[in-house]
PDB file of N, CA and C in Angstrom:
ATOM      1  N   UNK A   1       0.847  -1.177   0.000  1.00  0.00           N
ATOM      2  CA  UNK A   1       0.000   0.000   0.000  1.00  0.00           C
ATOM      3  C   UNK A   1       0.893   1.241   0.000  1.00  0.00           C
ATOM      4  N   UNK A   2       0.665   2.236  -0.967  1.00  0.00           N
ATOM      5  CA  UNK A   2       1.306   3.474  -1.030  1.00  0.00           C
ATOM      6  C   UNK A   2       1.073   4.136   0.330  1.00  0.00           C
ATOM      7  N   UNK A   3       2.209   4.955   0.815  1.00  0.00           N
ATOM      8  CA  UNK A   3       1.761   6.127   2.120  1.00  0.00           C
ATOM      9  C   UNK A   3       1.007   7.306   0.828  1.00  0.00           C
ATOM     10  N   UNK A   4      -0.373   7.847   2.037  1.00  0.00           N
ATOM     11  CA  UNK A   4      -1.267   8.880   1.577  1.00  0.00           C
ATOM     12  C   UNK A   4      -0.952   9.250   2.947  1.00  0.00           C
ATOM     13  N   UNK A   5      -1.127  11.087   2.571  1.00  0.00           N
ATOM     14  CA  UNK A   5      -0.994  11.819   3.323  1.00  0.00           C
ATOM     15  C   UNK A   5      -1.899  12.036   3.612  1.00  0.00           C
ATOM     16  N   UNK A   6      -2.301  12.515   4.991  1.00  0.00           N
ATOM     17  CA  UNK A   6      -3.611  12.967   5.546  1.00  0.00           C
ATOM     18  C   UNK A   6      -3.665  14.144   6.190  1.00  0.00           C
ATOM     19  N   UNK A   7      -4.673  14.882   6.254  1.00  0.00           N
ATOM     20  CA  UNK A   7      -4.872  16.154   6.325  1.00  0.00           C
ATOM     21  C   UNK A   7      -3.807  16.727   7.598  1.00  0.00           C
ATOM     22  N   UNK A   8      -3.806  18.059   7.735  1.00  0.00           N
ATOM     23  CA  UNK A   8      -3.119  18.537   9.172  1.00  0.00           C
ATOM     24  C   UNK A   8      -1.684  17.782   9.662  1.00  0.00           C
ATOM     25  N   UNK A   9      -1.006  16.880   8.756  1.00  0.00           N
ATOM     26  CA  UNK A   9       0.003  16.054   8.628  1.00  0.00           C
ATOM     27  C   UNK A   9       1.279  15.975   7.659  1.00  0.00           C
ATOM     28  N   UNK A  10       2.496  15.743   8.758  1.00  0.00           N
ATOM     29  CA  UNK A  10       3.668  15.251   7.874  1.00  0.00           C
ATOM     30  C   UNK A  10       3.970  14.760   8.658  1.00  0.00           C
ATOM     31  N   UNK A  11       6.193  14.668   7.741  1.00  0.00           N
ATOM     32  CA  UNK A  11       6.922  13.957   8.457  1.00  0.00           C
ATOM     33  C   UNK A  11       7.710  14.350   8.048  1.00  0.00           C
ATOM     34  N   UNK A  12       8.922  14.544   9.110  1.00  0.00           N
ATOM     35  CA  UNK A  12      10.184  15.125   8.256  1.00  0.00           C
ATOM     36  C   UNK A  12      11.487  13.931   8.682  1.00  0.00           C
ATOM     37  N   UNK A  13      12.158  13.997   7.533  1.00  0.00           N
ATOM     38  CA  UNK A  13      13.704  12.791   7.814  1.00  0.00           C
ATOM     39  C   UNK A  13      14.829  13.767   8.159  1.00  0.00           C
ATOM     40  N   UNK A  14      16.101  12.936   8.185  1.00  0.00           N
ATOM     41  CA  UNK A  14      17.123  13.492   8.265  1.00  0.00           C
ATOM     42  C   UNK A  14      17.762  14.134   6.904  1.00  0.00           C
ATOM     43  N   UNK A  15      18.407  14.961   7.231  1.00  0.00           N
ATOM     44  CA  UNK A  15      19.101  15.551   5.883  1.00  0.00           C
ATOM     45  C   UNK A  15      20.504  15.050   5.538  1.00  0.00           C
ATOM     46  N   UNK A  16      20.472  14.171   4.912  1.00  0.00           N
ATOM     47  CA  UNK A  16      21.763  13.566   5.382  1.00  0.00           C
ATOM     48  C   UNK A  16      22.886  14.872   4.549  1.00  0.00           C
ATOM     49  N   UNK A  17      22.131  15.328   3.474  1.00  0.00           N
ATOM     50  CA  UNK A  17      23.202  16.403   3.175  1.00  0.00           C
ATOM     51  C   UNK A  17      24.004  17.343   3.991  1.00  0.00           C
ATOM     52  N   UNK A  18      23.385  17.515   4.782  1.00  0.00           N
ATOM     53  CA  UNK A  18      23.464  18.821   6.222  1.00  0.00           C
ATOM     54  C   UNK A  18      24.825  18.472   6.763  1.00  0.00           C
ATOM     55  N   UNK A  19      25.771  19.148   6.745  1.00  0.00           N
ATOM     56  CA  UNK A  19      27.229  19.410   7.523  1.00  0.00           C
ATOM     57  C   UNK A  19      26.775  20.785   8.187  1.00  0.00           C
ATOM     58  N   UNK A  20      27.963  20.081   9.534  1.00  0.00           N
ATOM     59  CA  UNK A  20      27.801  20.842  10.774  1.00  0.00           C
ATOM     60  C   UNK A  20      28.366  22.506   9.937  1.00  0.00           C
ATOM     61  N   UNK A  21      27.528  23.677  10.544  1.00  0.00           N
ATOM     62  CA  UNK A  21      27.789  24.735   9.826  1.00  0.00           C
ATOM     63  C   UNK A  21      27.506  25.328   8.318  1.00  0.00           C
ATOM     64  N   UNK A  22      26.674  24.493   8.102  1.00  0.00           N
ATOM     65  CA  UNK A  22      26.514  24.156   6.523  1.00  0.00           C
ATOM     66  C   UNK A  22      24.846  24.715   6.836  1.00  0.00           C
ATOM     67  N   UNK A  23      24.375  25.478   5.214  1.00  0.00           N
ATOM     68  CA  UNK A  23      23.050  26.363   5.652  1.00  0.00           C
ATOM     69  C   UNK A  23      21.827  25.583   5.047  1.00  0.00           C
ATOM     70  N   UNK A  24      22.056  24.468   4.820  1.00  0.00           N
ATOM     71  CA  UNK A  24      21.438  23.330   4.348  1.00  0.00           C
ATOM     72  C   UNK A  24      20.360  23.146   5.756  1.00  0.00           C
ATOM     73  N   UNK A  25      19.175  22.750   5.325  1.00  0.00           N
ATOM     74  CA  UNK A  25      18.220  22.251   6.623  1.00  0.00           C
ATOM     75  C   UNK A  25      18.464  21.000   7.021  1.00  0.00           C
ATOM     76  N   UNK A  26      18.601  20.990   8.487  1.00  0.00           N
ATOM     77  CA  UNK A  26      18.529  19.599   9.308  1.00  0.00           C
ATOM     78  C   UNK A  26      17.529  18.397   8.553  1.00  0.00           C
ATOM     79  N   UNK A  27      16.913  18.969   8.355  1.00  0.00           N
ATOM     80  CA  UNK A  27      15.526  17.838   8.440  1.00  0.00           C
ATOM     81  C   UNK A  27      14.681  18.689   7.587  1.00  0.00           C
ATOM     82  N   UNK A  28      14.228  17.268   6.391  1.00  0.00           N
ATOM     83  CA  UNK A  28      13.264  18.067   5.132  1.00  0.00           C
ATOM     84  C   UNK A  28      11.756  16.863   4.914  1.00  0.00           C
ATOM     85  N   UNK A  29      11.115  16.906   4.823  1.00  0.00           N
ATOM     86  CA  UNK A  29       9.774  16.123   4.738  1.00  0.00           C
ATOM     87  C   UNK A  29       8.966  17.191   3.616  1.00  0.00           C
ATOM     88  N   UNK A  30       7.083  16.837   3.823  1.00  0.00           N
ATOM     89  CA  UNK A  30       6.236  17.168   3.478  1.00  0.00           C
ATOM     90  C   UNK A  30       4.886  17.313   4.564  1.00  0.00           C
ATOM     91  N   UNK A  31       3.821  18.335   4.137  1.00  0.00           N
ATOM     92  CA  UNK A  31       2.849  18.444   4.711  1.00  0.00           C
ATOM     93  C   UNK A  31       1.739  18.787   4.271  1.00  0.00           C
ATOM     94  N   UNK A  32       0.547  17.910   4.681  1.00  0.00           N
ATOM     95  CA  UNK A  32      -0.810  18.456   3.726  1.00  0.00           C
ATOM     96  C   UNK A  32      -1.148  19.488   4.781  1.00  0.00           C
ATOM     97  N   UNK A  33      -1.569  20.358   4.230  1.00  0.00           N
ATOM     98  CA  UNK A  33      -2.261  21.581   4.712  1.00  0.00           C
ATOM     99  C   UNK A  33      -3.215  22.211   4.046  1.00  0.00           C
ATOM    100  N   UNK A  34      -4.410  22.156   4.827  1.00  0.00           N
ATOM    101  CA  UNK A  34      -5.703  22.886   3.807  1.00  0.00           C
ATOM    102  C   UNK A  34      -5.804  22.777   2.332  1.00  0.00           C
ATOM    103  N   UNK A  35      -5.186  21.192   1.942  1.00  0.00           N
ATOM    104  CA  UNK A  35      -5.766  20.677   0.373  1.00  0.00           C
ATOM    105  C   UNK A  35      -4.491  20.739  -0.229  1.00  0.00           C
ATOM    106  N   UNK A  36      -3.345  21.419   0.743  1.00  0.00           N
ATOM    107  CA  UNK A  36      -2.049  21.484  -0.161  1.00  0.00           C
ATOM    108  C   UNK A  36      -1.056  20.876   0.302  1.00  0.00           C
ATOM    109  N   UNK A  37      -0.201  20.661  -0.395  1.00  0.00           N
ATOM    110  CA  UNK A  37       1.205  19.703  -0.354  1.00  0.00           C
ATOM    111  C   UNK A  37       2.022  20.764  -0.558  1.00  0.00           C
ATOM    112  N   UNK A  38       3.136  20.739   1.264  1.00  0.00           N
ATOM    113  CA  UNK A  38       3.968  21.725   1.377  1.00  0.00           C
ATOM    114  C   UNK A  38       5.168  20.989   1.591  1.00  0.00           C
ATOM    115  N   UNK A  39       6.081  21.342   0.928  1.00  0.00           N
ATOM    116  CA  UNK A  39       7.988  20.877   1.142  1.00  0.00           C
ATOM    117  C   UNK A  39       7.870  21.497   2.545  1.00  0.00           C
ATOM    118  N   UNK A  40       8.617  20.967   3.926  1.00  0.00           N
ATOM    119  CA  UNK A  40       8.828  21.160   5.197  1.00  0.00           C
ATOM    120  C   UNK A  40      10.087  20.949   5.100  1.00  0.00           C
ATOM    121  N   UNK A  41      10.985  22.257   5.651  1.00  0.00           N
ATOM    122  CA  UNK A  41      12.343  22.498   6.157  1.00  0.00           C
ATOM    123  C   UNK A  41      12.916  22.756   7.448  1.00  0.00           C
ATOM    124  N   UNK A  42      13.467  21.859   7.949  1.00  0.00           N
ATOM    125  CA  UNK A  42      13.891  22.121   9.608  1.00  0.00           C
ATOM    126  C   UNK A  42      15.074  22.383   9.908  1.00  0.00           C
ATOM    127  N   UNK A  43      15.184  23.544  10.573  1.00  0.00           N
ATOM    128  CA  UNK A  43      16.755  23.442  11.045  1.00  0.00           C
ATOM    129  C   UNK A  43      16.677  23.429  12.741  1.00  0.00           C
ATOM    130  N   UNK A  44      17.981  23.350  12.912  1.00  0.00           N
ATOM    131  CA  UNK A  44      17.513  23.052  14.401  1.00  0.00           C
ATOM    132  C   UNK A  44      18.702  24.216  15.074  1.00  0.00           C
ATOM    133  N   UNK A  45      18.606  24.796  16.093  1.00  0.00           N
ATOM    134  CA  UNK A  45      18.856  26.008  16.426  1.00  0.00           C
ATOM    135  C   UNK A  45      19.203  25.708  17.762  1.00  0.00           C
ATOM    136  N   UNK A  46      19.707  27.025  18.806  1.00  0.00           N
ATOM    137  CA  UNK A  46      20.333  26.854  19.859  1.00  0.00           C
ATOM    138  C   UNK A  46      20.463  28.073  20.530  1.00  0.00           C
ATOM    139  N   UNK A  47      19.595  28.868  21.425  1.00  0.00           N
ATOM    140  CA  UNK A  47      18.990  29.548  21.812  1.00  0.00           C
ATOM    141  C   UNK A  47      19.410  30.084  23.704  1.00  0.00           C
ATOM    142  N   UNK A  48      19.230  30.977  24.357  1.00  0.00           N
ATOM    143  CA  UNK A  48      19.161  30.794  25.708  1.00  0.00           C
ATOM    144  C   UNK A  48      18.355  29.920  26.490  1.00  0.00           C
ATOM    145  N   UNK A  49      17.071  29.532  25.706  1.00  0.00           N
ATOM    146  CA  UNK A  49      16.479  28.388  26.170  1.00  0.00           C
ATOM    147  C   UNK A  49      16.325  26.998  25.990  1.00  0.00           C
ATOM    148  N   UNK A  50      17.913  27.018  25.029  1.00  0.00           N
ATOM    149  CA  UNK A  50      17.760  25.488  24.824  1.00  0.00           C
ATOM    150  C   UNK A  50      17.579  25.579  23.185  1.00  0.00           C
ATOM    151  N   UNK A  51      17.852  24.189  23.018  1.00  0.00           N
ATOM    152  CA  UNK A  51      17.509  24.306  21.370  1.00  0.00           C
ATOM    153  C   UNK A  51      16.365  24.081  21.130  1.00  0.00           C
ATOM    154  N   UNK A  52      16.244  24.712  19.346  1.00  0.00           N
ATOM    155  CA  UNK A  52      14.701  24.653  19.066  1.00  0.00           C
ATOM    156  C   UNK A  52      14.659  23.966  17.381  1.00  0.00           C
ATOM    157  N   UNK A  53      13.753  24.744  17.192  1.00  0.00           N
ATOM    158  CA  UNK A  53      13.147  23.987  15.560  1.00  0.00           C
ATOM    159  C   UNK A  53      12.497  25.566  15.088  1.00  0.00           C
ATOM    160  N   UNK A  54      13.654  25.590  13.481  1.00  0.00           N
ATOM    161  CA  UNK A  54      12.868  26.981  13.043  1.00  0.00           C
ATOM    162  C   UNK A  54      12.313  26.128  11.688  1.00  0.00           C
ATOM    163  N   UNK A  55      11.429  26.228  11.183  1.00  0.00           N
ATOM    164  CA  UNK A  55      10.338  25.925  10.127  1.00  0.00           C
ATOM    165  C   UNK A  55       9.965  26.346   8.945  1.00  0.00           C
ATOM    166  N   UNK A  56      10.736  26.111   8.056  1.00  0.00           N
ATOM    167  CA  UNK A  56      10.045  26.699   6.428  1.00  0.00           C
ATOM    168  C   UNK A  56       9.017  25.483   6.083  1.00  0.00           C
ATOM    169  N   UNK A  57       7.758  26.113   4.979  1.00  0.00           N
ATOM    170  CA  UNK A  57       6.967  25.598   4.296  1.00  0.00           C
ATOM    171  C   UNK A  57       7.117  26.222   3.144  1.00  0.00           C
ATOM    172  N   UNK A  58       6.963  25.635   1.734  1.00  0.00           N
ATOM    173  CA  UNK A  58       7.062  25.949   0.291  1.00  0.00           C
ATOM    174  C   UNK A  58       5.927  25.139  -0.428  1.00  0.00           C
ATOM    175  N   UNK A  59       4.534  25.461  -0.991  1.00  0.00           N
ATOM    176  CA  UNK A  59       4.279  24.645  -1.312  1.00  0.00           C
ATOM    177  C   UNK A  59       4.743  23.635  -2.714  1.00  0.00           C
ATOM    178  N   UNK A  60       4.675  22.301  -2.810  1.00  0.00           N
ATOM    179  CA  UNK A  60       4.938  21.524  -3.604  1.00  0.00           C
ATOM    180  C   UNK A  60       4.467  21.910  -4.956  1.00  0.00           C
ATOM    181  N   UNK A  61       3.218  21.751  -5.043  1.00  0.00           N
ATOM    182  CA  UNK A  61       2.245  22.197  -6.274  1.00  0.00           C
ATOM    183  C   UNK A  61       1.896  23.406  -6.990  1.00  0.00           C
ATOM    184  N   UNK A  62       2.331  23.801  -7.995  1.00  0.00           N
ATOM    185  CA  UNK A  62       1.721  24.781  -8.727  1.00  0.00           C
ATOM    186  C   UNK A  62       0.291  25.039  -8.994  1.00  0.00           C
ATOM    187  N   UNK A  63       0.400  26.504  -8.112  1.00  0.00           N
ATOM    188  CA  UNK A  63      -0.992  26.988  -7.650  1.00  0.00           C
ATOM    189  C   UNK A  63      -1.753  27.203  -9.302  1.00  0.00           C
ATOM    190  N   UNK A  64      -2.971  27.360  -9.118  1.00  0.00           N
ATOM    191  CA  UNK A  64      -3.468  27.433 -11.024  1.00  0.00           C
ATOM    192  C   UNK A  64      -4.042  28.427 -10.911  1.00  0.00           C
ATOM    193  N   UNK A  65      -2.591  28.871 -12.288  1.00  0.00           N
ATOM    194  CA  UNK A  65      -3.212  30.404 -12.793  1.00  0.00           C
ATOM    195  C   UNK A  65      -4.281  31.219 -12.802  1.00  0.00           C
ATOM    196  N   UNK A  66      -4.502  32.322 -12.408  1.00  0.00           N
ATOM    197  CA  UNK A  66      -5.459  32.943 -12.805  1.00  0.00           C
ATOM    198  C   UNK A  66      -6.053  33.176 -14.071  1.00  0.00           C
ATOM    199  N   UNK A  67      -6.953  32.758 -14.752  1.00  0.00           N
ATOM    200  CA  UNK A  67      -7.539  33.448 -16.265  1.00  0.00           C
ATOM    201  C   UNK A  67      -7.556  34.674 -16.459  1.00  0.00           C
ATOM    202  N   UNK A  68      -6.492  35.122 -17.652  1.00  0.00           N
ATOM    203  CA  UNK A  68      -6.981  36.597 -18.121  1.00  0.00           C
ATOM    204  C   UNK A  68      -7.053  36.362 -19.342  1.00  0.00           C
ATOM    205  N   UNK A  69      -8.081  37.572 -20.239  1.00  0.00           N
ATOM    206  CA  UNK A  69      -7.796  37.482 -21.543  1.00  0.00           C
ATOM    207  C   UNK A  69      -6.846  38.100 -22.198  1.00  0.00           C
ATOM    208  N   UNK A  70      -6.040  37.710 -22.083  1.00  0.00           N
ATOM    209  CA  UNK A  70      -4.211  37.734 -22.610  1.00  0.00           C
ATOM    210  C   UNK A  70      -4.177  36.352 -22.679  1.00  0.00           C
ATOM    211  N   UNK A  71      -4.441  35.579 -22.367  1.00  0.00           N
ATOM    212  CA  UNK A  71      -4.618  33.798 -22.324  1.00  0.00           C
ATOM    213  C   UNK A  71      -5.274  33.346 -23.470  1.00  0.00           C
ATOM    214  N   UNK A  72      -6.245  34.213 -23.669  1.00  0.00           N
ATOM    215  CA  UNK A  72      -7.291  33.872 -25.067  1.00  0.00           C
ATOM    216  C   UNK A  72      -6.532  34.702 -26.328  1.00  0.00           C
ATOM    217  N   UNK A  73      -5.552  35.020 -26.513  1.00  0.00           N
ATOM    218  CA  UNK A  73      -4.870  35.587 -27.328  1.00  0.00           C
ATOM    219  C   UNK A  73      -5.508  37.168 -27.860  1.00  0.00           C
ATOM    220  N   UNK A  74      -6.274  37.987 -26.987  1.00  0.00           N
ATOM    221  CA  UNK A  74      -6.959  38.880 -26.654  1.00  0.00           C
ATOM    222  C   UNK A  74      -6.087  40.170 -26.140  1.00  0.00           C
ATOM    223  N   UNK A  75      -5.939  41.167 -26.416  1.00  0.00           N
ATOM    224  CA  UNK A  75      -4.998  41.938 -24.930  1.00  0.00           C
ATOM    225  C   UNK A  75      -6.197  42.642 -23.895  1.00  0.00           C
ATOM    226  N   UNK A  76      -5.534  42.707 -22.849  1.00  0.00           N
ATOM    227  CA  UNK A  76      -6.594  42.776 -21.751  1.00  0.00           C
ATOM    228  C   UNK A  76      -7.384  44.278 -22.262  1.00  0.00           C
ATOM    229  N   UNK A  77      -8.389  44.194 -21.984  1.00  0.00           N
ATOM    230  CA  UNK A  77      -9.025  45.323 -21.922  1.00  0.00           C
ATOM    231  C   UNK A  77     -10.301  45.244 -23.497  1.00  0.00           C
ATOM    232  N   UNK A  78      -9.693  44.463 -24.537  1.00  0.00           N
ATOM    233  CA  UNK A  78      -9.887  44.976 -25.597  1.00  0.00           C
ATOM    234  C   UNK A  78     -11.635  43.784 -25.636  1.00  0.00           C
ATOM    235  N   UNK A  79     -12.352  44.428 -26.497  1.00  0.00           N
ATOM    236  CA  UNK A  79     -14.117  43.951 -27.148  1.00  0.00           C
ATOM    237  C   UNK A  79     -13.462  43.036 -28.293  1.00  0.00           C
ATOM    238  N   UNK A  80     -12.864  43.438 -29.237  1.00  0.00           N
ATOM    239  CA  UNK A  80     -12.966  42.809 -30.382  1.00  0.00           C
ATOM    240  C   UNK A  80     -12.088  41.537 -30.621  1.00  0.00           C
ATOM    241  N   UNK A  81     -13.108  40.686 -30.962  1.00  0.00           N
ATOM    242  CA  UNK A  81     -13.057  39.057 -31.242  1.00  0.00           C
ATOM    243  C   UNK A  81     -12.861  38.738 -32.644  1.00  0.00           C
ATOM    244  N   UNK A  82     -12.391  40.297 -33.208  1.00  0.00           N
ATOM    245  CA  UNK A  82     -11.886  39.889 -35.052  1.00  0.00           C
ATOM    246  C   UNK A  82     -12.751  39.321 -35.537  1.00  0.00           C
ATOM    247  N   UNK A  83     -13.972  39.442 -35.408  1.00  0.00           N
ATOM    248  CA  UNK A  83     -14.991  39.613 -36.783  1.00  0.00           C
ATOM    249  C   UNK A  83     -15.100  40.921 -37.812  1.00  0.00           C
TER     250      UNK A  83
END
């Protein structure tokens, strides 16, 4: 059975690329969020309170274009359909 992702969910692995000092993220996974599939980037940090987890999201999927008529080979604004 394939892994499916489920809503409000990921998982992130190790980066094995990541050298100490290196600006590469610790830890890279995925996450569904509200219908979308986001690349998850972790680095892990070191703070007065201890270490932490700072967090990028990118989504995966190309969002779909907006329609303009510049798309219909039209320039925006224009009535005439060349009749």
């Amino acid at each position: 059975m394939a892994f499916e992702h489920r809503e409000g969910s990921g998982a992130l692995f190790r980066n094995k690329q990541h050298e100490e000092g290196d600006k590469k993220p610790n830890a890279t996974g995925d996450a569904l969020i509200g219908g979308i599939l986001y690349e998850v980037s972790a680095w892990t940090k070191e703070g007065a309170k201890g270490k932490w987890q700072s967090l990028s999201f990118k989504p995966k999927q190309q969002q779909p274009k907006q329609h303009s008529a510049a798309a219909d080979g039209f320039p925006e604004g224009s009535d005439d359909i060349g009749f």
